[in-house]
C-alpha atoms as a PDB file:
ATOM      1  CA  UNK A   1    -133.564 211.399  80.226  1.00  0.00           C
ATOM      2  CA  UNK A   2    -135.108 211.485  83.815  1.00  0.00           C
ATOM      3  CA  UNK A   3    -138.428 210.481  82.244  1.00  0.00           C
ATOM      4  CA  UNK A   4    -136.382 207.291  81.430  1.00  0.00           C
ATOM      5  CA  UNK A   5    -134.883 206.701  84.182  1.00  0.00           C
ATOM      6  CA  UNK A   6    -137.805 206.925  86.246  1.00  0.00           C
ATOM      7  CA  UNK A   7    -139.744 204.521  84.196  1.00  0.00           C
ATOM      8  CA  UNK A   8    -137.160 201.836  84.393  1.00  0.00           C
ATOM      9  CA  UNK A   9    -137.440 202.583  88.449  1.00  0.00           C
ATOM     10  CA  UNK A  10    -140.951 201.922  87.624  1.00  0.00           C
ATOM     11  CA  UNK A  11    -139.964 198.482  85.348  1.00  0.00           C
ATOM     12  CA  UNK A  12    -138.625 197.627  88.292  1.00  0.00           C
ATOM     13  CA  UNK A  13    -140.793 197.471  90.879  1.00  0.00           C
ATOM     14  CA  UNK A  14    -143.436 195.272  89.369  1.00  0.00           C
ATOM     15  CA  UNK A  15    -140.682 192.673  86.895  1.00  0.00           C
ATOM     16  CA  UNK A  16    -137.101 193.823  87.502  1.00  0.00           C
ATOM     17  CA  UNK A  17    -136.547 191.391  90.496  1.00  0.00           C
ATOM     18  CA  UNK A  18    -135.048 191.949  93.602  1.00  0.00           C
ATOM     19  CA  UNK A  19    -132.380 194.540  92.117  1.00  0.00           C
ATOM     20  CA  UNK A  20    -134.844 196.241  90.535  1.00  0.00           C
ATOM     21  CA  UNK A  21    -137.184 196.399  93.288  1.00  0.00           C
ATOM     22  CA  UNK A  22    -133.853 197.926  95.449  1.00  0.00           C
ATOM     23  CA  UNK A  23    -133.024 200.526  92.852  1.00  0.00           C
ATOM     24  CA  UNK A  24    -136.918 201.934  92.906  1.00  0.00           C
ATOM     25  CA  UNK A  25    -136.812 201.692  96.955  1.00  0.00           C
ATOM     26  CA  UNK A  26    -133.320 203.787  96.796  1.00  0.00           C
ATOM     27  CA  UNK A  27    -134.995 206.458  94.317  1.00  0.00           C
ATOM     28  CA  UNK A  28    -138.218 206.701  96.351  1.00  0.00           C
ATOM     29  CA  UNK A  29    -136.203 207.696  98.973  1.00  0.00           C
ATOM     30  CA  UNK A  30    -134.261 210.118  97.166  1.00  0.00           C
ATOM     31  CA  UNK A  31    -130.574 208.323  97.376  1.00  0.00           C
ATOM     32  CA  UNK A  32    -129.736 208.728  93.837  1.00  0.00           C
ATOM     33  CA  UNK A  33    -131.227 212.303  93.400  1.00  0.00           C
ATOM     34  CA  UNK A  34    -129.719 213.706  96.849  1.00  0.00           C
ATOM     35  CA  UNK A  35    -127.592 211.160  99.020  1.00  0.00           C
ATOM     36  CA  UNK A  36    -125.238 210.091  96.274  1.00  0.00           C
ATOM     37  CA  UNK A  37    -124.663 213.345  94.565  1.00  0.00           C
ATOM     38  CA  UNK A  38    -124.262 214.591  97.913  1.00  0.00           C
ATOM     39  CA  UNK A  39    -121.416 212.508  99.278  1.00  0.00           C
ATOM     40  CA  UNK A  40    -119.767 212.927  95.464  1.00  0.00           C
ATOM     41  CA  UNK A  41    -119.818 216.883  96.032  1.00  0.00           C
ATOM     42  CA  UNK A  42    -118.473 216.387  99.580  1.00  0.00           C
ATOM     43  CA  UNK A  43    -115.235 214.269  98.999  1.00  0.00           C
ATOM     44  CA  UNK A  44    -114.213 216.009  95.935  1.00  0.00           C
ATOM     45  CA  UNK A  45    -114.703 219.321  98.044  1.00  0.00           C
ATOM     46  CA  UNK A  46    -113.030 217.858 101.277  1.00  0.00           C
ATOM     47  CA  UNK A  47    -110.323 215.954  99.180  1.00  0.00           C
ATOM     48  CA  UNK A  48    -109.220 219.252  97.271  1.00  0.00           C
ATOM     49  CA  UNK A  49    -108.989 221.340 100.560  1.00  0.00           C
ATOM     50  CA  UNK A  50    -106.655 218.177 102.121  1.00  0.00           C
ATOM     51  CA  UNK A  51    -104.884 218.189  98.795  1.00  0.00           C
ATOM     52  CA  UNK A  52    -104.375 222.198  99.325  1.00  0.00           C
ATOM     53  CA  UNK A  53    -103.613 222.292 102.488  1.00  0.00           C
ATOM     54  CA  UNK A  54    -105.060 226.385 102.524  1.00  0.00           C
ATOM     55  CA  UNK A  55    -105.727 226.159 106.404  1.00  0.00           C
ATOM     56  CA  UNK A  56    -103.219 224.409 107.776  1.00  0.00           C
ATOM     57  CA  UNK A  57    -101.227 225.257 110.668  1.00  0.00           C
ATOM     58  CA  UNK A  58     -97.174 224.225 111.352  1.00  0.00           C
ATOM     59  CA  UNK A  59     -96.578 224.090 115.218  1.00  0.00           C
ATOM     60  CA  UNK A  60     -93.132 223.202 115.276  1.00  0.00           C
ATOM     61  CA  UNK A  61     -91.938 220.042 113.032  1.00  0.00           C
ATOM     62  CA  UNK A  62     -95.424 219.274 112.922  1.00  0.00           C
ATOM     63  CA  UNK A  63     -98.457 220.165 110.860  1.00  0.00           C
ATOM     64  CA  UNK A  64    -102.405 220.378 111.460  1.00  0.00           C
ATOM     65  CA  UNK A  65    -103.800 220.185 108.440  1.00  0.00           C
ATOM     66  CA  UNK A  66    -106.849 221.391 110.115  1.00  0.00           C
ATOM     67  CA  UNK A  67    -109.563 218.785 109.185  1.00  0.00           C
ATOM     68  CA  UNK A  68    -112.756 220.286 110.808  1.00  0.00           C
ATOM     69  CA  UNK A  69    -112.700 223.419 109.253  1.00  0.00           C
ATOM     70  CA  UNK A  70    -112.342 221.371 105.936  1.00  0.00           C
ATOM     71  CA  UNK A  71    -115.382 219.077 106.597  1.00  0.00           C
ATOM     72  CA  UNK A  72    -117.310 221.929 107.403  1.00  0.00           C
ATOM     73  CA  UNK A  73    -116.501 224.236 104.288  1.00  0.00           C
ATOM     74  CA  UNK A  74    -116.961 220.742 102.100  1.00  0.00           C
ATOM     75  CA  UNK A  75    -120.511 219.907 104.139  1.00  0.00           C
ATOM     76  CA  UNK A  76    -121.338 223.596 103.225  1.00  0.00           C
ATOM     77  CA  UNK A  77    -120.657 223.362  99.499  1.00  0.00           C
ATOM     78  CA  UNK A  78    -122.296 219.963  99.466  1.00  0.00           C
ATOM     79  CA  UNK A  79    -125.517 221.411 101.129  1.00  0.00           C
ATOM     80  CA  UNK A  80    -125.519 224.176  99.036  1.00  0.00           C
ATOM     81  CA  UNK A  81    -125.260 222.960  95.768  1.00  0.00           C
ATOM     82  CA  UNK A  82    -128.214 220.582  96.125  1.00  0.00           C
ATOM     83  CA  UNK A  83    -130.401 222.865  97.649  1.00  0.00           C
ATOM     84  CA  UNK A  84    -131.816 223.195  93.796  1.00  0.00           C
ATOM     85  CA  UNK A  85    -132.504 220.504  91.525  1.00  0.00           C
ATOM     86  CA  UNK A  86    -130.158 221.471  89.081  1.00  0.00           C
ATOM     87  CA  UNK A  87    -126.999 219.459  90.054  1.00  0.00           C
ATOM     88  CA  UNK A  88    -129.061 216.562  90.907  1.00  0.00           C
ATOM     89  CA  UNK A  89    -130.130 216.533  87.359  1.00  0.00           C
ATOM     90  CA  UNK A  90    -127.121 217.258  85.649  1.00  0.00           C
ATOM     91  CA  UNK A  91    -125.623 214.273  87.656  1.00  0.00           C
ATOM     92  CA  UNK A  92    -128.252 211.987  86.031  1.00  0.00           C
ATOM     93  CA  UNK A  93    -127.569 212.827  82.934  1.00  0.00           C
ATOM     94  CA  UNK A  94    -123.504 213.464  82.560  1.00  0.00           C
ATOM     95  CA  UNK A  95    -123.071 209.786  84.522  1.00  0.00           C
ATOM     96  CA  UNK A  96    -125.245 207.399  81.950  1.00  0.00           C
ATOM     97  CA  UNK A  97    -123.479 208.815  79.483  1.00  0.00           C
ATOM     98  CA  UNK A  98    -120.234 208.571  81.122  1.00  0.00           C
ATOM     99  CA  UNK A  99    -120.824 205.337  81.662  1.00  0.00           C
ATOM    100  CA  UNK A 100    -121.410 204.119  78.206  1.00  0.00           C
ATOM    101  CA  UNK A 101    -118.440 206.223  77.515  1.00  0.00           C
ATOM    102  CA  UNK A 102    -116.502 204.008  79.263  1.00  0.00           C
ATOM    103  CA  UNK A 103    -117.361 201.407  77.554  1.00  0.00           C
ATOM    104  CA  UNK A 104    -116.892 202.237  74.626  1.00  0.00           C
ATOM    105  CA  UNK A 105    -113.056 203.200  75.673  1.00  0.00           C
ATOM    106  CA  UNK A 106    -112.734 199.581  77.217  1.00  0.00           C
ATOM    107  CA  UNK A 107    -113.756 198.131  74.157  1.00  0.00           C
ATOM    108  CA  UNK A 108    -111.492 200.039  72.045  1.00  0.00           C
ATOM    109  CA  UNK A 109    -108.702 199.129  74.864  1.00  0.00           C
ATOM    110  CA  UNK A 110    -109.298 195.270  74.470  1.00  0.00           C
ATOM    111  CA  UNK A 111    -109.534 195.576  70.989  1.00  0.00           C
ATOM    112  CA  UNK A 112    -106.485 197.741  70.551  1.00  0.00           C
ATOM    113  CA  UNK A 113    -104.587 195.800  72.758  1.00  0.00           C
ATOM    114  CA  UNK A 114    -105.214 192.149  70.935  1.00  0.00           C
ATOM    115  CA  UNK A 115    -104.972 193.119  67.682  1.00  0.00           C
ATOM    116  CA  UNK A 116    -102.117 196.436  67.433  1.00  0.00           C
ATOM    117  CA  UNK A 117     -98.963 196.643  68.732  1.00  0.00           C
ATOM    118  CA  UNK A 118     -98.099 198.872  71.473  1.00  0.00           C
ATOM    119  CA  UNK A 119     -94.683 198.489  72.447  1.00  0.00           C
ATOM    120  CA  UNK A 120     -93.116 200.674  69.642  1.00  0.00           C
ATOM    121  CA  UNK A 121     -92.332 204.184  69.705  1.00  0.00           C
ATOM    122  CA  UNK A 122     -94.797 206.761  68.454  1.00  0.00           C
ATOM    123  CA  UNK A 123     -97.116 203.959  67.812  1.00  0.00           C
ATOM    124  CA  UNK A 124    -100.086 205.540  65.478  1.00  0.00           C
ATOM    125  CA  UNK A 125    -103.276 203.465  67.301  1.00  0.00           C
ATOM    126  CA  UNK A 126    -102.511 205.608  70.781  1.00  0.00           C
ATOM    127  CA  UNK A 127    -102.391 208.675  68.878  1.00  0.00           C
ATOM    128  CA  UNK A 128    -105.528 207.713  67.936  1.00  0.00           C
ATOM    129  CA  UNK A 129    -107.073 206.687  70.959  1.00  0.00           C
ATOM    130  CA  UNK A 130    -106.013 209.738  72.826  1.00  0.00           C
ATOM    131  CA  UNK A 131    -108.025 212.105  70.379  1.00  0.00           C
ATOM    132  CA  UNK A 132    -110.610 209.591  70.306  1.00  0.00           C
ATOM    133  CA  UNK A 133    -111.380 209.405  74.000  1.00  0.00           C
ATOM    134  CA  UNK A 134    -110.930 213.152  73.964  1.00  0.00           C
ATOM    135  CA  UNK A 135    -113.689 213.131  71.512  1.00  0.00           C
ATOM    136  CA  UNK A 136    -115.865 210.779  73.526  1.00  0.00           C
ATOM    137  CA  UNK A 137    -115.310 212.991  76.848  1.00  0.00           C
ATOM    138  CA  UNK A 138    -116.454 216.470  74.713  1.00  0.00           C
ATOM    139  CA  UNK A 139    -119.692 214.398  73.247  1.00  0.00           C
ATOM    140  CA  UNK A 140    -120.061 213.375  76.583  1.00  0.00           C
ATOM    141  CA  UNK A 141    -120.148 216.839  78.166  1.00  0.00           C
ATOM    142  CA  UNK A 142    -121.780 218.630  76.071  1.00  0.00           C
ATOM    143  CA  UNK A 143    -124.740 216.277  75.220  1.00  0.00           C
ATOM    144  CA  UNK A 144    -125.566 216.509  78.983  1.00  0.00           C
ATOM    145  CA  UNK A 145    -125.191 220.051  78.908  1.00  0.00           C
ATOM    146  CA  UNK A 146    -127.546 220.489  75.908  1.00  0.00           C
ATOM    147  CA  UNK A 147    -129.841 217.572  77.858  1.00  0.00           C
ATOM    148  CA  UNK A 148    -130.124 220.180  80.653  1.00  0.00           C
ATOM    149  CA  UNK A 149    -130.497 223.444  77.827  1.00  0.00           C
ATOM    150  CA  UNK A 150    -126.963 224.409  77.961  1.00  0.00           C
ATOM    151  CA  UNK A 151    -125.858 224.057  75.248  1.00  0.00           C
ATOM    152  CA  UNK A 152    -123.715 226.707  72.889  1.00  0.00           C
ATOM    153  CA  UNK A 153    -126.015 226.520  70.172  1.00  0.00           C
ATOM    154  CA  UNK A 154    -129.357 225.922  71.801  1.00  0.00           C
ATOM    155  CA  UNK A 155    -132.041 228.112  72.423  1.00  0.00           C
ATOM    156  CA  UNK A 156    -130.619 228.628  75.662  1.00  0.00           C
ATOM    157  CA  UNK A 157    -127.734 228.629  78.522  1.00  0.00           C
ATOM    158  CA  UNK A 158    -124.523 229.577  77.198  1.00  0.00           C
ATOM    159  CA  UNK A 159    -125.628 230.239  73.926  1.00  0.00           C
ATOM    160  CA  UNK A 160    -125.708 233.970  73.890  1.00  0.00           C
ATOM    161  CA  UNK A 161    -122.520 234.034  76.216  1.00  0.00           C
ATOM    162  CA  UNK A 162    -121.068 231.834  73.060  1.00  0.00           C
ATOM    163  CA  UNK A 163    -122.299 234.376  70.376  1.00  0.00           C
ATOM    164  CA  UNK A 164    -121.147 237.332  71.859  1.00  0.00           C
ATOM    165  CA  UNK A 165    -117.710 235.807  73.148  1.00  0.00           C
ATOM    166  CA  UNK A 166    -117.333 232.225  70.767  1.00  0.00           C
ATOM    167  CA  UNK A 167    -114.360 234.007  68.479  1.00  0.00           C
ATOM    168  CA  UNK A 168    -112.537 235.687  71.319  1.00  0.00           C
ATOM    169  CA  UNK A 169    -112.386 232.060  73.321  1.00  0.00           C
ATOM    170  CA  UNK A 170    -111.168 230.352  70.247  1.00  0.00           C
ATOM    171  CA  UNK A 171    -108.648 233.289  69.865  1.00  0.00           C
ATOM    172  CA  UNK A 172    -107.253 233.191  72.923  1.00  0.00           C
ATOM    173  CA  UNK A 173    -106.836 230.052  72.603  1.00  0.00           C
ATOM    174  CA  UNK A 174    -104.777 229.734  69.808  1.00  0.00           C
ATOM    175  CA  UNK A 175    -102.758 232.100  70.704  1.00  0.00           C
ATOM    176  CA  UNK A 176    -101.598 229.904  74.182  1.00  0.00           C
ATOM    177  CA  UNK A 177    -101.221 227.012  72.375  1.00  0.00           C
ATOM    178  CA  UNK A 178     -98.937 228.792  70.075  1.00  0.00           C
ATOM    179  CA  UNK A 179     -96.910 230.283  72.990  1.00  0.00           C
ATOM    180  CA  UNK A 180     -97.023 227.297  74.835  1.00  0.00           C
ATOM    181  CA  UNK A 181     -95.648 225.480  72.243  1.00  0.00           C
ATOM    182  CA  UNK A 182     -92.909 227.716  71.148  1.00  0.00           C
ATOM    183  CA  UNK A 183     -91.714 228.188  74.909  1.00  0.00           C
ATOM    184  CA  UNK A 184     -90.931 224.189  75.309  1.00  0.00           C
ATOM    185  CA  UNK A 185     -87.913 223.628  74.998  1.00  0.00           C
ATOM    186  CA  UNK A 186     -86.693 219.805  74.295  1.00  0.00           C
ATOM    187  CA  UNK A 187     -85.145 217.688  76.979  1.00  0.00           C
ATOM    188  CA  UNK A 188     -82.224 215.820  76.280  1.00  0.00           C
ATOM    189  CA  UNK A 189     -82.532 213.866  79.269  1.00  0.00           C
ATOM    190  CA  UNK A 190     -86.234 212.908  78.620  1.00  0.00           C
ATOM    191  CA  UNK A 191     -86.330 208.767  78.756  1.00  0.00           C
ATOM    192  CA  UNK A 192     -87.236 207.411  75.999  1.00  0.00           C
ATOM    193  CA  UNK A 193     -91.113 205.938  76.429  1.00  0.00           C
ATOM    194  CA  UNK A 194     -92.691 203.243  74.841  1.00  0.00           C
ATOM    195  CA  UNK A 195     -96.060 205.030  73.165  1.00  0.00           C
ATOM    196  CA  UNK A 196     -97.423 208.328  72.713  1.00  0.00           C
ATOM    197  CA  UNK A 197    -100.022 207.868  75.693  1.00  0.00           C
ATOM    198  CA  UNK A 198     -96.748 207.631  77.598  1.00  0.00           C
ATOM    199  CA  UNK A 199     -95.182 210.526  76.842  1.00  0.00           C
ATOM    200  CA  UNK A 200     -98.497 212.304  77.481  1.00  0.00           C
ATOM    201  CA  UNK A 201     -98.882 210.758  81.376  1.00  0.00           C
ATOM    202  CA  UNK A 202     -94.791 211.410  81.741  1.00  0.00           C
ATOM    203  CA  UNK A 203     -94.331 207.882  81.700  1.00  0.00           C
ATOM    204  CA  UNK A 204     -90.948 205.735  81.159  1.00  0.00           C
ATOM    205  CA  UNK A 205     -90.786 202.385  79.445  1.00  0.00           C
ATOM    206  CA  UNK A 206     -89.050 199.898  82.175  1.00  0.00           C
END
């Protein structure tokens, strides 16, 4: 995969134009591999903590949500996490992929949406999209994984872990969806939604 990438850097610096010839500057220089995963890392980090508030401070009616010691535990994690190749890697694998993923999902959208009716209740096609893109995401996942020698059945990585512990996951498991799904109780009050992939996001049909 980074083999492949690095030889379409290479296409483009002598015939991909001027876009090309951009993109192999920018990986030269170590934006994709570093920069980019690097900002990623540092506003999901500093986004969370916000999100959490964990060190924030009430003075009164109002509240500090304490911002510097968030950038600085999020500029740590960033710093630290790239300080081996391995997440710059995994990033250029998981993201091509996602990205075709994505398409994929569009196309079954625009498809879906020109050809099937969604505006009836418990309509089959987003019953079907909802395990498909689920699908898509675990493909997604753990190809890169494998890509990277993760994998639960490779040679390597979490294979052993899988072995020794595979059954007891898949187990437990079970066992929480079953409790899970004998502890709901139905709402009477629940709107009623248009689709399935409505009911799922706690949507209501207006």
């Amino acid at each position: 995969m980074i083999e492949g990438l690095i030889t379409l850097a290479s296409f483009g610096s002598f015939g991909g134009g001027a876009i090309g010839e951009l993109f192999a500057q920018w990986e030269a220089q170590g934006i994709f591999e570093y920069l980019l995963p690097f900002l990623l890392i540092f506003a999901l980090v500093f986004g969370l903590l916000m999100r959490l508030n964990i060190f924030a401070t009430s003075h009164g009616n109002e509240v500090n949500q304490n911002k510097g010691i968030n950038a600085i535990i999020a500029l740590a994690v960033s710093l630290l996490a790239l300080q081996f190749n391995v997440v710059s890697l995994f990033f250029a694998e998981i993201f091509p992929r996602m990205g075709i993923a994505l398409a994929i999902i569009l196309i079954l959208l625009i498809l879906g949406g020109l050809f099937i009716p969604t505006n009836k209740k418990n309509n089959w096609f987003m019953v079907v999209l909802v395990i498909l893109v689920f699908g898509i995401v675990i493909t997604v996942v753990y190809s890169s994984m494998n890509a990277m020698g993760w994998g639960f059945f490779s040679s390597g990585g979490f294979s052993f872990f899988w072995r020794q512990y595979g059954a007891l996951i898949i187990f437990l498991a079970i066992v929480i969806a079953v409790v899970a799904t004998t502890s709901i109780k139905p709402n009477k009050d629940r709107p009623e939604v248009e689709n399935v992939l409505s009911r799922i996001l706690g949507g209501s049909s207006s």
